[in-house]
PDB file of N, CA and C in Angstrom:
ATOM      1  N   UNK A   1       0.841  -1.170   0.000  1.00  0.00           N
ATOM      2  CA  UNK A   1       0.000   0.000   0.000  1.00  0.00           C
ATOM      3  C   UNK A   1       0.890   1.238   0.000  1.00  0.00           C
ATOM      4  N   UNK A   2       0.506   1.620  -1.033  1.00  0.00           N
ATOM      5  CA  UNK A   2       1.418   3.602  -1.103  1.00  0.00           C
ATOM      6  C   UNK A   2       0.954   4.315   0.207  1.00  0.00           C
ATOM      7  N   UNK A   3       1.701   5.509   0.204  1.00  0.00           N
ATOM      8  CA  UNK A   3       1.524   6.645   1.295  1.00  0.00           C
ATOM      9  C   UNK A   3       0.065   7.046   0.893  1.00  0.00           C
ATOM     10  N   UNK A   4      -0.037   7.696  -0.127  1.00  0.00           N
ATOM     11  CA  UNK A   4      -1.280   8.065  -0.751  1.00  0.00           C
ATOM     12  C   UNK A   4      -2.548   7.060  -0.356  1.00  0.00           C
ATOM     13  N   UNK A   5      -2.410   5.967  -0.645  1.00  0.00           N
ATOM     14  CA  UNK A   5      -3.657   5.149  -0.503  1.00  0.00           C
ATOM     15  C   UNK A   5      -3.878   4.964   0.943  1.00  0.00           C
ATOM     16  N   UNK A   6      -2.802   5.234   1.542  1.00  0.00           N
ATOM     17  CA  UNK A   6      -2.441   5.135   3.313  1.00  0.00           C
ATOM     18  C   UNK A   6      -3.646   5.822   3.874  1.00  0.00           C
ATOM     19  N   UNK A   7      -3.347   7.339   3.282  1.00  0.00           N
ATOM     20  CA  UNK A   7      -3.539   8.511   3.580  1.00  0.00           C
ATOM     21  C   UNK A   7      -5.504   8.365   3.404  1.00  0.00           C
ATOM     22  N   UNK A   8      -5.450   7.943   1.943  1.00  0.00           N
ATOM     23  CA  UNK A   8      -7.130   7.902   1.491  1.00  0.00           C
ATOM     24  C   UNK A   8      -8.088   6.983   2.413  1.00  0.00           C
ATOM     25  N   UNK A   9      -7.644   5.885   2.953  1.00  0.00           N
ATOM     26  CA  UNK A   9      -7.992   4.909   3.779  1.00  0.00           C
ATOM     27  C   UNK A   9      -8.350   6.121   5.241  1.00  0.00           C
ATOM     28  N   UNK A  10      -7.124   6.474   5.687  1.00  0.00           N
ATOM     29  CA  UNK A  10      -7.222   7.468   6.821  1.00  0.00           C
ATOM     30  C   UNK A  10      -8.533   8.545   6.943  1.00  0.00           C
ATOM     31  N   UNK A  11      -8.314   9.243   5.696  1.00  0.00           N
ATOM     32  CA  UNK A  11      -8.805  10.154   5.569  1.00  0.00           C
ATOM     33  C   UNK A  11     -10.782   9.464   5.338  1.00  0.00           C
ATOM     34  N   UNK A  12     -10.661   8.696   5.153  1.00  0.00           N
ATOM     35  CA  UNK A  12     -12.480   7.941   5.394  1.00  0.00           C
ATOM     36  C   UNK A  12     -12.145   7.547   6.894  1.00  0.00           C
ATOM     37  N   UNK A  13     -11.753   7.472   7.392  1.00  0.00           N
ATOM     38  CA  UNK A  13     -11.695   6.795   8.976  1.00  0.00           C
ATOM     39  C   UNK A  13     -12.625   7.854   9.759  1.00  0.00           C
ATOM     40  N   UNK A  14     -11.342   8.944   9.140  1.00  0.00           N
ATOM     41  CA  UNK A  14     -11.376  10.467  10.206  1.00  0.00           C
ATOM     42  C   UNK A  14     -12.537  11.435   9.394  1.00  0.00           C
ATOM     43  N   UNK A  15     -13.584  11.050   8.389  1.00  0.00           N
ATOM     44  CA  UNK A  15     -14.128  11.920   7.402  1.00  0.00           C
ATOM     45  C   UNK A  15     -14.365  13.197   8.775  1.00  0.00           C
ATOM     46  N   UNK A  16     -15.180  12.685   9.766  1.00  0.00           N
ATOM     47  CA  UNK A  16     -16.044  13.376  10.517  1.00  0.00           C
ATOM     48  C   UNK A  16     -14.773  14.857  11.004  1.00  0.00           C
ATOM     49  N   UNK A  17     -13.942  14.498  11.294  1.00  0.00           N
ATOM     50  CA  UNK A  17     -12.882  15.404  11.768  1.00  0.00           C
ATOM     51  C   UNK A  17     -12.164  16.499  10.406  1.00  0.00           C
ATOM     52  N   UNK A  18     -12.670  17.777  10.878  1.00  0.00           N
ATOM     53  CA  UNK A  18     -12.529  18.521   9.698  1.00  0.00           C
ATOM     54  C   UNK A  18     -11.245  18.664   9.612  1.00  0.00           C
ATOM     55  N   UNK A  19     -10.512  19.010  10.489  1.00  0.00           N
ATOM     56  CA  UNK A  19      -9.073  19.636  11.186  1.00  0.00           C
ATOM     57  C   UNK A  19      -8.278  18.251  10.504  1.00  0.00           C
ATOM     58  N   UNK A  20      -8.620  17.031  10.809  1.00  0.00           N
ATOM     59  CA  UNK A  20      -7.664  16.142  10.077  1.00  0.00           C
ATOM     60  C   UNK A  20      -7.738  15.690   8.849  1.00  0.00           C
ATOM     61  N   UNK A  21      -8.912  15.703   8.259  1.00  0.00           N
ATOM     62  CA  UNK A  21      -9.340  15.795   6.944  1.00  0.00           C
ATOM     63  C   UNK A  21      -8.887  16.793   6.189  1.00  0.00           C
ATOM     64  N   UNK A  22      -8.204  18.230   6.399  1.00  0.00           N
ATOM     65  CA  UNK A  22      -7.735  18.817   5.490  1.00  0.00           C
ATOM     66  C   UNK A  22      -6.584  19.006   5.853  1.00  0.00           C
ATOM     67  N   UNK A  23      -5.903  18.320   7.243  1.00  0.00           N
ATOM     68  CA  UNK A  23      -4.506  17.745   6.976  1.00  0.00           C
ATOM     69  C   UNK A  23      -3.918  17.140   6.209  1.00  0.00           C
ATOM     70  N   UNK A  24      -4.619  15.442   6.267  1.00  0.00           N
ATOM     71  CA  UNK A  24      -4.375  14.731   5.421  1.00  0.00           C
ATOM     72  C   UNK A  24      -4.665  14.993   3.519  1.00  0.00           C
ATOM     73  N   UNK A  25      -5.653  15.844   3.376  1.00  0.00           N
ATOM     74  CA  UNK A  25      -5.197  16.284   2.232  1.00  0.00           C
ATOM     75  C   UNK A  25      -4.528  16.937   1.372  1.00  0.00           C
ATOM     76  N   UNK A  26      -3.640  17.808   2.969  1.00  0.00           N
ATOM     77  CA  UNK A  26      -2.558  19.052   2.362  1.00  0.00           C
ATOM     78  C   UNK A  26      -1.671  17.902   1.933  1.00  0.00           C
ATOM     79  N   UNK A  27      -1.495  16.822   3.038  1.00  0.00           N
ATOM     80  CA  UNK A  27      -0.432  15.872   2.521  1.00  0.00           C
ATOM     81  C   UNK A  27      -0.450  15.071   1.304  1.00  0.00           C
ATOM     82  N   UNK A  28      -1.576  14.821   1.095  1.00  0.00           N
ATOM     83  CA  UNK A  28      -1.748  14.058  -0.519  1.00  0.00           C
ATOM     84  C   UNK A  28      -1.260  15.354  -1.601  1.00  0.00           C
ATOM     85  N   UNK A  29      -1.435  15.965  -0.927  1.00  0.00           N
ATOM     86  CA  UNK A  29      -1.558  17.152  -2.417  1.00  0.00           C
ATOM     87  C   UNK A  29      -0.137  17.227  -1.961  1.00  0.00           C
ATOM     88  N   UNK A  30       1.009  17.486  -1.165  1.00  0.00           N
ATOM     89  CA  UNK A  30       2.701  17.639  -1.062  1.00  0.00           C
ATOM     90  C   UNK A  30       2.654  15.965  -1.877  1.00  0.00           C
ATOM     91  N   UNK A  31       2.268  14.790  -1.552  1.00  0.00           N
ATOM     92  CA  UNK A  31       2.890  13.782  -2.112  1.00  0.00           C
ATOM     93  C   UNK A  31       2.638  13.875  -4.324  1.00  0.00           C
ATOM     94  N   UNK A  32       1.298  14.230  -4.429  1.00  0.00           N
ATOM     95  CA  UNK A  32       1.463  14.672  -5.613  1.00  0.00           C
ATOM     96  C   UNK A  32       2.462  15.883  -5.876  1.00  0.00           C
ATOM     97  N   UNK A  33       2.882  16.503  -5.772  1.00  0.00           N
ATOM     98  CA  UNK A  33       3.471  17.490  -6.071  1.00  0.00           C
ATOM     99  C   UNK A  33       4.850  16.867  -6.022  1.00  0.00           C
ATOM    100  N   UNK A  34       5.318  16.201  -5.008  1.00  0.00           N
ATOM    101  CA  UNK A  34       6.762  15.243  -4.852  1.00  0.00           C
ATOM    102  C   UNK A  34       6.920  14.572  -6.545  1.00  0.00           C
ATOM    103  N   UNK A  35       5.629  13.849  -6.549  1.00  0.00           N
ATOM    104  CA  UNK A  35       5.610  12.460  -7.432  1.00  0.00           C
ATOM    105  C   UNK A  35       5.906  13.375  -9.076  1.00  0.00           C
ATOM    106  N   UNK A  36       5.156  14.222  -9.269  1.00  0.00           N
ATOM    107  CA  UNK A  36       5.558  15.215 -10.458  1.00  0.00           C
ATOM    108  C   UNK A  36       6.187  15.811 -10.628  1.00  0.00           C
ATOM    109  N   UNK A  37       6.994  16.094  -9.422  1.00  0.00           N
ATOM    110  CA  UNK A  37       8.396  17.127  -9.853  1.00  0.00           C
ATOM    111  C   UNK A  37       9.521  16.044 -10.241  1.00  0.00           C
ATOM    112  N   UNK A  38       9.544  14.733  -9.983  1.00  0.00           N
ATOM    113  CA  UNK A  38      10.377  14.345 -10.308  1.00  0.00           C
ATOM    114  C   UNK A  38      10.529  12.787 -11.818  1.00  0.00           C
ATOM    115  N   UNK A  39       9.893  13.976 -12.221  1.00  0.00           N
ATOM    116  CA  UNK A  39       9.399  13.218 -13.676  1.00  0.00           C
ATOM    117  C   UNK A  39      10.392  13.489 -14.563  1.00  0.00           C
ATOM    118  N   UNK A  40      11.798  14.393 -14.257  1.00  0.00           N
ATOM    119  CA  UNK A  40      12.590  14.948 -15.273  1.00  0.00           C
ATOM    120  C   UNK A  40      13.444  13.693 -15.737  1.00  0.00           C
ATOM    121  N   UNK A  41      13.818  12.907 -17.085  1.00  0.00           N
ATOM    122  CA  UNK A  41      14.672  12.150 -17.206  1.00  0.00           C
ATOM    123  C   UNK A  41      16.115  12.282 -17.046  1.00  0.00           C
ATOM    124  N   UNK A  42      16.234  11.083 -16.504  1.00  0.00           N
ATOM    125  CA  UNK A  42      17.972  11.738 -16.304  1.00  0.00           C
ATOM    126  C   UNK A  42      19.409  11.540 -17.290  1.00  0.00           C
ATOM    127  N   UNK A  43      19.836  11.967 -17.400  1.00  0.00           N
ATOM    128  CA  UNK A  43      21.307  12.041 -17.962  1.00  0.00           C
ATOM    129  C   UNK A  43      21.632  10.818 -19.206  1.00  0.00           C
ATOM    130  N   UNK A  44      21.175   9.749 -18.580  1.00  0.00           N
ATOM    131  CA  UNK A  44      21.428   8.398 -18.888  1.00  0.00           C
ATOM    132  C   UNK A  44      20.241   8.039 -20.086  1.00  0.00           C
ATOM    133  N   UNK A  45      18.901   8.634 -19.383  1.00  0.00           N
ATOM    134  CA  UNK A  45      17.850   8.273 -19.809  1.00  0.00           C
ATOM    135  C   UNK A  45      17.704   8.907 -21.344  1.00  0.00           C
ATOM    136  N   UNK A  46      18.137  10.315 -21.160  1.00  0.00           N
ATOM    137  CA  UNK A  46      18.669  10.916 -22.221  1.00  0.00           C
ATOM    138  C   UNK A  46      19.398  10.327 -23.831  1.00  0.00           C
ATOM    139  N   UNK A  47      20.039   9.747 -22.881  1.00  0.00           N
ATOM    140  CA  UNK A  47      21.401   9.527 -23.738  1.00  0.00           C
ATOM    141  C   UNK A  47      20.748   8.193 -24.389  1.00  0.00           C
ATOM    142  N   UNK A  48      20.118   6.978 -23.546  1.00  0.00           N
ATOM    143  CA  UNK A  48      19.510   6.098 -24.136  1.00  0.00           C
ATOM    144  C   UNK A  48      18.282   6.143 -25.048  1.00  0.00           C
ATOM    145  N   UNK A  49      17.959   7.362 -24.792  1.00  0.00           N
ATOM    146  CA  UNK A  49      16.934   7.804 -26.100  1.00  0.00           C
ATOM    147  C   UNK A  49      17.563   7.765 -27.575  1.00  0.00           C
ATOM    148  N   UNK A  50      18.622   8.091 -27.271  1.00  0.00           N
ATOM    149  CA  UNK A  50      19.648   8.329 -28.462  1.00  0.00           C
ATOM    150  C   UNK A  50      19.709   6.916 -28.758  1.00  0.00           C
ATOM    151  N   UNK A  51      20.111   6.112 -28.629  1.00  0.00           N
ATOM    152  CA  UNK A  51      21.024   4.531 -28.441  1.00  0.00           C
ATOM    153  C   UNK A  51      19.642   3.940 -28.996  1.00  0.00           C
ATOM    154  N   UNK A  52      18.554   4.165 -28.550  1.00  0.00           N
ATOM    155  CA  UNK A  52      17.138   3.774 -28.990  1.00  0.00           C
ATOM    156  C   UNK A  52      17.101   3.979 -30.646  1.00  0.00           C
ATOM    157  N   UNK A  53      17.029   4.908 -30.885  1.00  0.00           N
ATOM    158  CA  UNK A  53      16.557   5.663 -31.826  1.00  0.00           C
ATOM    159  C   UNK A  53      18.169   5.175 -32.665  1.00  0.00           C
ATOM    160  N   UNK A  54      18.766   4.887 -32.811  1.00  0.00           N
ATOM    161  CA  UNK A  54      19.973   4.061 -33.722  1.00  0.00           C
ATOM    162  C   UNK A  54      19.942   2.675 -33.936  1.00  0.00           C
ATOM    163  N   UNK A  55      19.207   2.003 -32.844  1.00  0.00           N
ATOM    164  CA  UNK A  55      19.124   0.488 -32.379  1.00  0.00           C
ATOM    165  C   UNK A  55      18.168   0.247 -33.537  1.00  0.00           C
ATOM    166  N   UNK A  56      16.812   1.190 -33.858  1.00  0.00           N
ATOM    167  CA  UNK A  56      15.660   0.797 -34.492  1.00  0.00           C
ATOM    168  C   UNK A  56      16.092   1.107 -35.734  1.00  0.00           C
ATOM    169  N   UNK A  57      16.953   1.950 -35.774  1.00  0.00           N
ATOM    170  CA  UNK A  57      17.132   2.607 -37.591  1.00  0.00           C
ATOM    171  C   UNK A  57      17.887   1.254 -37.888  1.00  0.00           C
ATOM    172  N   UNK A  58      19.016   1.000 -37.187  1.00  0.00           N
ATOM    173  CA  UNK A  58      19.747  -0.404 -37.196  1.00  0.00           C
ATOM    174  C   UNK A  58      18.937  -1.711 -37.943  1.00  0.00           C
ATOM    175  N   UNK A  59      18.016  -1.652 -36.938  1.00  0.00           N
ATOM    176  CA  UNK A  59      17.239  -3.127 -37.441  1.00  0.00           C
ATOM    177  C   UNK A  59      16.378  -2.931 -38.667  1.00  0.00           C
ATOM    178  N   UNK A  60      15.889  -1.812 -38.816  1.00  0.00           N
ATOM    179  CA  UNK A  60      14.843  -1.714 -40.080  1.00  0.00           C
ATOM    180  C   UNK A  60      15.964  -1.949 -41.224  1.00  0.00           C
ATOM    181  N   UNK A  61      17.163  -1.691 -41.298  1.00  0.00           N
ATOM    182  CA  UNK A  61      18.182  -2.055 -42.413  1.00  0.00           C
ATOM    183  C   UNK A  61      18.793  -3.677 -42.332  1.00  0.00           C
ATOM    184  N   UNK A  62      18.390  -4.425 -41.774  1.00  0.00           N
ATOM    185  CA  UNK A  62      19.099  -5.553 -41.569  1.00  0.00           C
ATOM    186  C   UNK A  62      17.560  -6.605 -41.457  1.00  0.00           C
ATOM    187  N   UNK A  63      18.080  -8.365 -42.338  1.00  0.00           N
ATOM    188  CA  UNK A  63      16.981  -8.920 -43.026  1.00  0.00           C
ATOM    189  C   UNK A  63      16.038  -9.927 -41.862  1.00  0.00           C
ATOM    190  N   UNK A  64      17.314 -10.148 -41.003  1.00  0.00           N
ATOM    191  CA  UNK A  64      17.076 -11.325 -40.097  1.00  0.00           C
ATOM    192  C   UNK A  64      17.010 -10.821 -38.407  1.00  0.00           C
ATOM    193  N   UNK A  65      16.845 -11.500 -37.351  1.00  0.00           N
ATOM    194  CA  UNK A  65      16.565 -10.701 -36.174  1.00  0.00           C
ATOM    195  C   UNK A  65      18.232 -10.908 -36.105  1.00  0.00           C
ATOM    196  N   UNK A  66      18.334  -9.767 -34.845  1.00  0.00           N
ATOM    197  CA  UNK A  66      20.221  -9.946 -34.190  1.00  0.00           C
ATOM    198  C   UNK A  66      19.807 -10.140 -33.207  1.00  0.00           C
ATOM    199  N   UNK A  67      20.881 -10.449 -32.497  1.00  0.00           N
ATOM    200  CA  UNK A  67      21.049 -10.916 -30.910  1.00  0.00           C
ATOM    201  C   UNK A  67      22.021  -9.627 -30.267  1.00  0.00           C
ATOM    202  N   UNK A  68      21.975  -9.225 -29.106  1.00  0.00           N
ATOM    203  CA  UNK A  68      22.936  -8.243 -28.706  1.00  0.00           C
ATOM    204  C   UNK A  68      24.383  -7.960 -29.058  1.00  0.00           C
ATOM    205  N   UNK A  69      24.762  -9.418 -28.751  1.00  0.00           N
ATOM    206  CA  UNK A  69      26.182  -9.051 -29.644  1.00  0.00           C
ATOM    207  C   UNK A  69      26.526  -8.977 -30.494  1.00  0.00           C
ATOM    208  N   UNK A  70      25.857  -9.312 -31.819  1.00  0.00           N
ATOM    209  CA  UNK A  70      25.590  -8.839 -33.044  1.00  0.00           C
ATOM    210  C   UNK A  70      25.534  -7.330 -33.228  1.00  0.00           C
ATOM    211  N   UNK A  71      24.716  -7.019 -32.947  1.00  0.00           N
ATOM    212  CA  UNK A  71      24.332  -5.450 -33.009  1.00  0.00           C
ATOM    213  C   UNK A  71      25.205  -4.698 -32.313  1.00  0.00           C
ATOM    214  N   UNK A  72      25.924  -4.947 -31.154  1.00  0.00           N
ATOM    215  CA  UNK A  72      26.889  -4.287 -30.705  1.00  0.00           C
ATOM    216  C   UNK A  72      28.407  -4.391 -31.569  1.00  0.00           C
ATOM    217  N   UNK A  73      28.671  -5.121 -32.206  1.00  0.00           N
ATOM    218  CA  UNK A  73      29.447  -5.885 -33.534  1.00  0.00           C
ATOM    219  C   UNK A  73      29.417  -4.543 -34.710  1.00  0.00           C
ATOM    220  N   UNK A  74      28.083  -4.490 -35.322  1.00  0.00           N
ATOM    221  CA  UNK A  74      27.847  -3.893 -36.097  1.00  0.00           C
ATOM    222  C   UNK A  74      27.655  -2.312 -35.942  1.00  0.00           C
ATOM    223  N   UNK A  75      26.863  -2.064 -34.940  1.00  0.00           N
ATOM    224  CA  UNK A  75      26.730  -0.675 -34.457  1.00  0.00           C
ATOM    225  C   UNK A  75      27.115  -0.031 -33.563  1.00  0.00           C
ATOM    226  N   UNK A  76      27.945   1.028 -34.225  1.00  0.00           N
ATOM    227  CA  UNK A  76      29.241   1.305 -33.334  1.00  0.00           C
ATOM    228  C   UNK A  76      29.150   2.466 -32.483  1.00  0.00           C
ATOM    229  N   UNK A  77      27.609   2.915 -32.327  1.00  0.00           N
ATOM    230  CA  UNK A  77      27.201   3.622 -30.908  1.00  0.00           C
ATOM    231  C   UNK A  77      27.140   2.810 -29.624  1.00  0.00           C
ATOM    232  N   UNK A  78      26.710   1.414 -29.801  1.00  0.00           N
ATOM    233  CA  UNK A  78      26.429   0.702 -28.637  1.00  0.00           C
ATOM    234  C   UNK A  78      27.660  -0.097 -28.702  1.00  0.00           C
ATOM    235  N   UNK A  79      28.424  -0.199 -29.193  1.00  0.00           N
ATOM    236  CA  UNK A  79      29.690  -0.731 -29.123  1.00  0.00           C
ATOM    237  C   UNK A  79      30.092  -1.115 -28.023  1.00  0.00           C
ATOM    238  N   UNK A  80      30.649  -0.232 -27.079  1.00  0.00           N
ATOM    239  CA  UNK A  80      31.458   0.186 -26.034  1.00  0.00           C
ATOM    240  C   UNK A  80      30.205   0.062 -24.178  1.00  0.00           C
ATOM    241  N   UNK A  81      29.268  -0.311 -25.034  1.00  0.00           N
ATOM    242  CA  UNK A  81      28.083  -0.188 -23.746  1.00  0.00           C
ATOM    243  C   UNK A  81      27.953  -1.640 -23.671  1.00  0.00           C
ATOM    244  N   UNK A  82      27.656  -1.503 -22.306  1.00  0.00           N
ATOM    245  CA  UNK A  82      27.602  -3.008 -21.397  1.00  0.00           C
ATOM    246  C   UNK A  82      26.342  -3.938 -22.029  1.00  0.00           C
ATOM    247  N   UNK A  83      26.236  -5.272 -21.739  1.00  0.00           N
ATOM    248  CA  UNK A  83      25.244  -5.679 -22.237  1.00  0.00           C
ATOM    249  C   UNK A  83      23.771  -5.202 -21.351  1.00  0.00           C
ATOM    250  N   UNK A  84      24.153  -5.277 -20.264  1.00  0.00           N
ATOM    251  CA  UNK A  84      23.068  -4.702 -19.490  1.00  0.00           C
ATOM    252  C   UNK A  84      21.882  -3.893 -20.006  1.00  0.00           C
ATOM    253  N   UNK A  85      22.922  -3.026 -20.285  1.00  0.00           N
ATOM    254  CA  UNK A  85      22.438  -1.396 -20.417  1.00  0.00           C
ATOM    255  C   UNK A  85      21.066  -1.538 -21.756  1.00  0.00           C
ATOM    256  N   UNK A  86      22.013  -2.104 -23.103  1.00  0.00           N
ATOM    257  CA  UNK A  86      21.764  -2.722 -24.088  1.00  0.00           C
ATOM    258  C   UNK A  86      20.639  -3.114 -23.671  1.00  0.00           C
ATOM    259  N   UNK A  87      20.506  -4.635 -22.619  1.00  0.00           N
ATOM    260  CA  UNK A  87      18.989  -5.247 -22.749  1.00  0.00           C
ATOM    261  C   UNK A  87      18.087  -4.759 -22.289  1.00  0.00           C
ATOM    262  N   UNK A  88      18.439  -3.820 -21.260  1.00  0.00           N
ATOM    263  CA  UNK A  88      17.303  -2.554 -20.764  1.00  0.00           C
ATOM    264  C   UNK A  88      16.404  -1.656 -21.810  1.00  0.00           C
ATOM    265  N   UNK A  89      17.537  -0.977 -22.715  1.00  0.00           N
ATOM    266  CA  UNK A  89      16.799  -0.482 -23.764  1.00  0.00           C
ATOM    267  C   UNK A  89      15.827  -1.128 -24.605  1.00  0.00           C
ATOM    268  N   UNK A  90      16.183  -2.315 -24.706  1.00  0.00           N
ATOM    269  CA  UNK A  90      16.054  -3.169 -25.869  1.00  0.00           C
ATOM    270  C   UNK A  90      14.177  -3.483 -25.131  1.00  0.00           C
ATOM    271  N   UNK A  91      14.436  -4.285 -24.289  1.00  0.00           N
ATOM    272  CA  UNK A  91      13.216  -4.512 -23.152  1.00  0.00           C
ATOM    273  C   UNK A  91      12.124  -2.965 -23.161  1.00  0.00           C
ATOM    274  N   UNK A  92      12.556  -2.119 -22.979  1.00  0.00           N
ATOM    275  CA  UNK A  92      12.134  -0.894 -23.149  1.00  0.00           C
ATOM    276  C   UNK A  92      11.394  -0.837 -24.361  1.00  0.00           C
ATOM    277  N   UNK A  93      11.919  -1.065 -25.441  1.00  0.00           N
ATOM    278  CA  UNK A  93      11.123  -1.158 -27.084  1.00  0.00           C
ATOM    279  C   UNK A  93      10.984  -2.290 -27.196  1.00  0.00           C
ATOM    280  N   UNK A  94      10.758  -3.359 -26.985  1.00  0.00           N
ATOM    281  CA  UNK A  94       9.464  -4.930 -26.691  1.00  0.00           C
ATOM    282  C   UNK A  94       8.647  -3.716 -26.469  1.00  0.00           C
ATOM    283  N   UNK A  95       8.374  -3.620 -24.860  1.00  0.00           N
ATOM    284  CA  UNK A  95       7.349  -3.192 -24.266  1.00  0.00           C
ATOM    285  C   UNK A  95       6.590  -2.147 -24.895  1.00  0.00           C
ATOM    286  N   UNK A  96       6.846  -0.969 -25.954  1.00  0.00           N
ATOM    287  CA  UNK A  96       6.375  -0.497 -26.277  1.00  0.00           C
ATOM    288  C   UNK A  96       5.782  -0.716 -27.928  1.00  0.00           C
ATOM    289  N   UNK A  97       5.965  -1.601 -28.010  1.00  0.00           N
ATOM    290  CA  UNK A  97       5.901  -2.425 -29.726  1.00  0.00           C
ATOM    291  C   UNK A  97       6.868  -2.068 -30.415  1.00  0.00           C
ATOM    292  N   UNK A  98       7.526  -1.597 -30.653  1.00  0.00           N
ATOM    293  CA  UNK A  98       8.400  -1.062 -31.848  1.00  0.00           C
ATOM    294  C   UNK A  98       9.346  -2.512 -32.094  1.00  0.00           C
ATOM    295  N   UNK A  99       9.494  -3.381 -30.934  1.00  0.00           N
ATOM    296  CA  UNK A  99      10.411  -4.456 -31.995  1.00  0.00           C
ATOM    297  C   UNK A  99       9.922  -5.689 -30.961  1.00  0.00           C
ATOM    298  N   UNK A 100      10.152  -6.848 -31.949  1.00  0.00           N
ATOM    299  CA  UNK A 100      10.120  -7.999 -31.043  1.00  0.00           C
ATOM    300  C   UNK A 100      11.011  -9.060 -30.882  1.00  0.00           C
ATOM    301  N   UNK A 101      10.617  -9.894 -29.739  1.00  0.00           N
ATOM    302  CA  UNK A 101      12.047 -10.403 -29.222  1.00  0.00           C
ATOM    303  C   UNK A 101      11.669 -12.369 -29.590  1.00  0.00           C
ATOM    304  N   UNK A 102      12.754 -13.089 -30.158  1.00  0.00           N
ATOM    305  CA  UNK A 102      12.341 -14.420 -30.221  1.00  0.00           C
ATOM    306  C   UNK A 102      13.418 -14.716 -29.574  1.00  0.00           C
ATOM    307  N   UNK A 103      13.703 -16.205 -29.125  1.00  0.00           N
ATOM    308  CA  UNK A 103      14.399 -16.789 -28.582  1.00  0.00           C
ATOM    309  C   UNK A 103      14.983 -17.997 -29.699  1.00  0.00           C
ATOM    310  N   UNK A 104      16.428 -18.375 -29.755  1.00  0.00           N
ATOM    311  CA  UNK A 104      16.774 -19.173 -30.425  1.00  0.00           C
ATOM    312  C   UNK A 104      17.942 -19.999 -29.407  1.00  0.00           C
ATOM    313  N   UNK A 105      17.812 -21.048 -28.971  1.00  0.00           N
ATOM    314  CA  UNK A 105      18.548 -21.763 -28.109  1.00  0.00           C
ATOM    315  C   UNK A 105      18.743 -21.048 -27.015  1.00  0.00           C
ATOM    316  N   UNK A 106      17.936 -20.371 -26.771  1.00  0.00           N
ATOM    317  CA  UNK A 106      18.044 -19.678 -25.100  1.00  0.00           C
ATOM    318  C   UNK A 106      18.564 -18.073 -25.217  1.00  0.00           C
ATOM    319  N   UNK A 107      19.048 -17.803 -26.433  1.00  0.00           N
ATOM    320  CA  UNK A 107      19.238 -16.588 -26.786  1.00  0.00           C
ATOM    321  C   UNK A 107      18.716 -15.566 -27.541  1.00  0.00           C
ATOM    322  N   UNK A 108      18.251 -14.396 -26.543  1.00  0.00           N
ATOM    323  CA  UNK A 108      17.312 -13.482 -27.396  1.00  0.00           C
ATOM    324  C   UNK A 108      17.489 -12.739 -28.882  1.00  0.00           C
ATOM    325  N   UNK A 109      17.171 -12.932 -29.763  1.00  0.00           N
ATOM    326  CA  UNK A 109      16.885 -12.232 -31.043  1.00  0.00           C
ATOM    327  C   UNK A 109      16.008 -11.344 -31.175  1.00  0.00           C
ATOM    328  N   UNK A 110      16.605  -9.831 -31.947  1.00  0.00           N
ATOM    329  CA  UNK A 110      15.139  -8.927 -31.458  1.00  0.00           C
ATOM    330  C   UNK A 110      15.302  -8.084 -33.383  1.00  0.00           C
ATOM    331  N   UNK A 111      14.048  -8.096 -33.405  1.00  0.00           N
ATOM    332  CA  UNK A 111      13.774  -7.530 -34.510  1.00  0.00           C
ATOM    333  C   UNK A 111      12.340  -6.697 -34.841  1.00  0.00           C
ATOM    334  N   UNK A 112      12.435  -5.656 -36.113  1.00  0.00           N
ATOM    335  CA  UNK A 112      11.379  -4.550 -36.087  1.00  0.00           C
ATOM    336  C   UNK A 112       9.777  -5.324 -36.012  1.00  0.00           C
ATOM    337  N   UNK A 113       9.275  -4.981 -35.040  1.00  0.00           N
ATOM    338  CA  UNK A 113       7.352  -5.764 -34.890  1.00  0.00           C
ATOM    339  C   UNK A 113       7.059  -4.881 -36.258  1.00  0.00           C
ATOM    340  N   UNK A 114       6.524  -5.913 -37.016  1.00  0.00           N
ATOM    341  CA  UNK A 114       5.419  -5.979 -37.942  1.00  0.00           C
ATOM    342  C   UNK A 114       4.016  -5.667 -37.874  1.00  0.00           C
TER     343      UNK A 114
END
């Protein structure tokens, strides 16, 4: 259970109590305000937008799916980047459709969704 839902639960307990009822809602309204200020992407997140957006131009030119080290082989932005990092992004665009992932002997192959 979040703070927030903490708070909403509370705040029906105590409806009758005015004084804590618009306590607890100054506080929902500071926890929204927390939760949206820190929506800025960071540094990394940035930069993997980039790495994204090369990964996909990558695959729309190439016939068959690759596997990470393939593509790190061939494309020499992600070259030098960990595999990690790589399957994060990669996982990142599954999830949003732009490519899909098969498995061939236990190893992921990812290519542009159709």
């Amino acid at each position: 259970m979040t703070k927030k839902e903490m708070f909403n639960e509370i705040r029906k307990a105590v409806i009758t109590n005015d004084e804590m009822v618009a306590f607890i809602d100054h506080e929902i309204e500071l926890l929204d305000k927390k939760s949206n200020s820190s929506k800025k992407p960071t540094k990394t997140q940035v930069e993997n937008n980039g790495f994204k957006a090369s990964i996909v131009a990558y695959l729309t030119t190439v016939d068959a799916p690759k596997c990470i080290k393939e593509m790190q082989a061939e494309l020499s932005e992600i070259a030098e980047l960990t595999n990690q990092r790589v399957t994060h992004m990669l996982t990142d665009l599954v999830k949003a459709g732009t490519l899909t992932k098969e498995y061939v002997k236990k190893v992921p192959y990812y290519s542009i969704a159709s």
